[in-house]
Protein backbone atom coordinates (compact mmCIF):
# COMPACT_ATOMS: atom_id res chain seq x y z
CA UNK A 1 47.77 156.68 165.70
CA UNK A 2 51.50 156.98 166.69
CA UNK A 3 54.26 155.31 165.05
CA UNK A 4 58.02 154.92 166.73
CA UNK A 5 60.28 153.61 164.69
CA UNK A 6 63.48 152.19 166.11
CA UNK A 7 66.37 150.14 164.73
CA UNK A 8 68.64 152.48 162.55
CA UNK A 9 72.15 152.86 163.54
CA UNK A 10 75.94 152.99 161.72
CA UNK A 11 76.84 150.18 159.76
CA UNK A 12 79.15 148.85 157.14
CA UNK A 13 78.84 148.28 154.19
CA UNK A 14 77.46 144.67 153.22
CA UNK A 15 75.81 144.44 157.08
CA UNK A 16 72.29 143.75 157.84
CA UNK A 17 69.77 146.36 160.23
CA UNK A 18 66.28 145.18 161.12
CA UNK A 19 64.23 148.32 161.98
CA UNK A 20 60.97 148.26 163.67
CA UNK A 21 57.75 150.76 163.79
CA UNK A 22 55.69 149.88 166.73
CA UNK A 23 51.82 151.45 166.24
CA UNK A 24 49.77 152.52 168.97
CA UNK A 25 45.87 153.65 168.73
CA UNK A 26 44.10 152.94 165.77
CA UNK A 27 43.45 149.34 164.14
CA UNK A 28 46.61 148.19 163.22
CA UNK A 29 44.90 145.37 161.41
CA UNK A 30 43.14 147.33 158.79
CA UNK A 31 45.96 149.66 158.22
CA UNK A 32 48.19 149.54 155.55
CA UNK A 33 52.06 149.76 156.41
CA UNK A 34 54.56 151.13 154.49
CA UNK A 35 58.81 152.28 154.57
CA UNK A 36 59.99 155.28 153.07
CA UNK A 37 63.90 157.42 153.21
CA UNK A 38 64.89 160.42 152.89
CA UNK A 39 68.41 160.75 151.99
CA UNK A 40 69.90 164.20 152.77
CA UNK A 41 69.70 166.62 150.03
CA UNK A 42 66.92 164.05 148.43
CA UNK A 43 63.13 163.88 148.19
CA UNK A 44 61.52 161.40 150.24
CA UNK A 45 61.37 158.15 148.48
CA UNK A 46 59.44 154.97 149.00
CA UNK A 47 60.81 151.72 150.18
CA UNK A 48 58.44 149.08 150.71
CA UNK A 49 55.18 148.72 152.31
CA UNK A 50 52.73 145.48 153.32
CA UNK A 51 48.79 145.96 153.21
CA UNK A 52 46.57 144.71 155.71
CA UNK A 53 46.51 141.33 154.14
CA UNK A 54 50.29 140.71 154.14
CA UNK A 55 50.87 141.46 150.65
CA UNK A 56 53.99 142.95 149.60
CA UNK A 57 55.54 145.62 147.09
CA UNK A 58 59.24 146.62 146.92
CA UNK A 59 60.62 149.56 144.94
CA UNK A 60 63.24 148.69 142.36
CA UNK A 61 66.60 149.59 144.07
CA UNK A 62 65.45 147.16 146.81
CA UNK A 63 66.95 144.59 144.50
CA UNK A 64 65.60 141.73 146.91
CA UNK A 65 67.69 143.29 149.67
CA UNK A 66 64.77 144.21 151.84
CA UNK A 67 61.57 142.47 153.25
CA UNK A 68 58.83 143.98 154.91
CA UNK A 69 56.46 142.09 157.24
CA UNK A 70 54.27 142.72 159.64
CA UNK A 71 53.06 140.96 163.00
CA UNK A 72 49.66 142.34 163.85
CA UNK A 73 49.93 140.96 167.41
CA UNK A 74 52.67 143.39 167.99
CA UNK A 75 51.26 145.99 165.92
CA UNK A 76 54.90 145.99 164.71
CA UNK A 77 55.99 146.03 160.94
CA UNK A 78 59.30 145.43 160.37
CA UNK A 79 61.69 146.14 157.39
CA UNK A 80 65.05 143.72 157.39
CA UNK A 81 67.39 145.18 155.02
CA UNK A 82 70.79 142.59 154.25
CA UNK A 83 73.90 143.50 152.20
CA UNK A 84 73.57 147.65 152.97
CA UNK A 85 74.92 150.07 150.38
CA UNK A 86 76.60 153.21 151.22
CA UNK A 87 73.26 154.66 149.27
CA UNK A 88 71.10 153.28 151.29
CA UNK A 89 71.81 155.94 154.09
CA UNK A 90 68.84 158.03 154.77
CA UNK A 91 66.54 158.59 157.26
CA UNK A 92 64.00 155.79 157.11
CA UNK A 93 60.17 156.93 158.29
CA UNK A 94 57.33 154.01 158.55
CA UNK A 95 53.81 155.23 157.72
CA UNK A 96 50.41 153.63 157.83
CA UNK A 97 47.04 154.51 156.55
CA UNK A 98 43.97 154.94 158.54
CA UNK A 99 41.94 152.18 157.14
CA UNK A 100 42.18 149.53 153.96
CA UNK A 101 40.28 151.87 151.90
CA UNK A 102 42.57 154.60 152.57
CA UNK A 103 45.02 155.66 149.48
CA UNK A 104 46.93 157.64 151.00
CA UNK A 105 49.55 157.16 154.49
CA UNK A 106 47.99 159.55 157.18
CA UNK A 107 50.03 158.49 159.79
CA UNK A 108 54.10 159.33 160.02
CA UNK A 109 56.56 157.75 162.55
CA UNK A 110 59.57 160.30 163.28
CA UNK A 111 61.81 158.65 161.28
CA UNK A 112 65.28 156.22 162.03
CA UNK A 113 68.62 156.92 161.03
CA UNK A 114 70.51 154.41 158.62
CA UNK A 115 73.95 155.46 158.37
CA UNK A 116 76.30 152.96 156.07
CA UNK A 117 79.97 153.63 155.58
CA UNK A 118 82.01 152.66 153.01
């Protein structure tokens, strides 16, 4: 399974970014999907993620700013992130698991910058 994630860029502060991970191999159907960051000089962190039955779980800085979906047709999960913080920049990697039983993500994408100034 490969995972490209696209969508990060330089924003302000208050702006909106929709990033994407597009999946290819695998069973995107059965897999769990899930958003993580990495701020610099910080551990890796997690953000969000959507099992294979479209339910949802946020982690509490998300504050309702974020929402994960997915669309299996695309094998695409998406996380829309509205009213950016200057701490939200990180790197933001998408990750899936290898099956529905799976409790751990096996599967990394190379990651997306998020950059918001001030």
């Amino acid at each position: 399974v490969q995972l490209q994630a696209s969508g990060g860029g330089l924003v302000q502060a208050g702006d909106s970014l929709r990033l994407s991970c597009v999946a290819s191999g695998g069973n995107f159907t059965t897999s769990h999907m899930g958003w993580f960051r990495q701020a610099p000089g910080k551990e890796r962190e997690f953000v969000a993620r959507v099992l294979w039955n479209g339910s949802t779980k946020y982690a509490d800085f998300v504050e309702g700013r974020f929402t994960i979906s997915r669309d299996n047709a695309k094998k695409t999960v998406y996380l829309q992130m509205i009213s950016l913080k200057p701490e939200d920049t990180a790197v933001y990697y998408c990750a899936a698991t290898a099956s529905v039983v799976s409790t751990k993500y096996d599967y990394w994408g190379q990651g997306t910058l998020v950059t918001v100034s001030s």
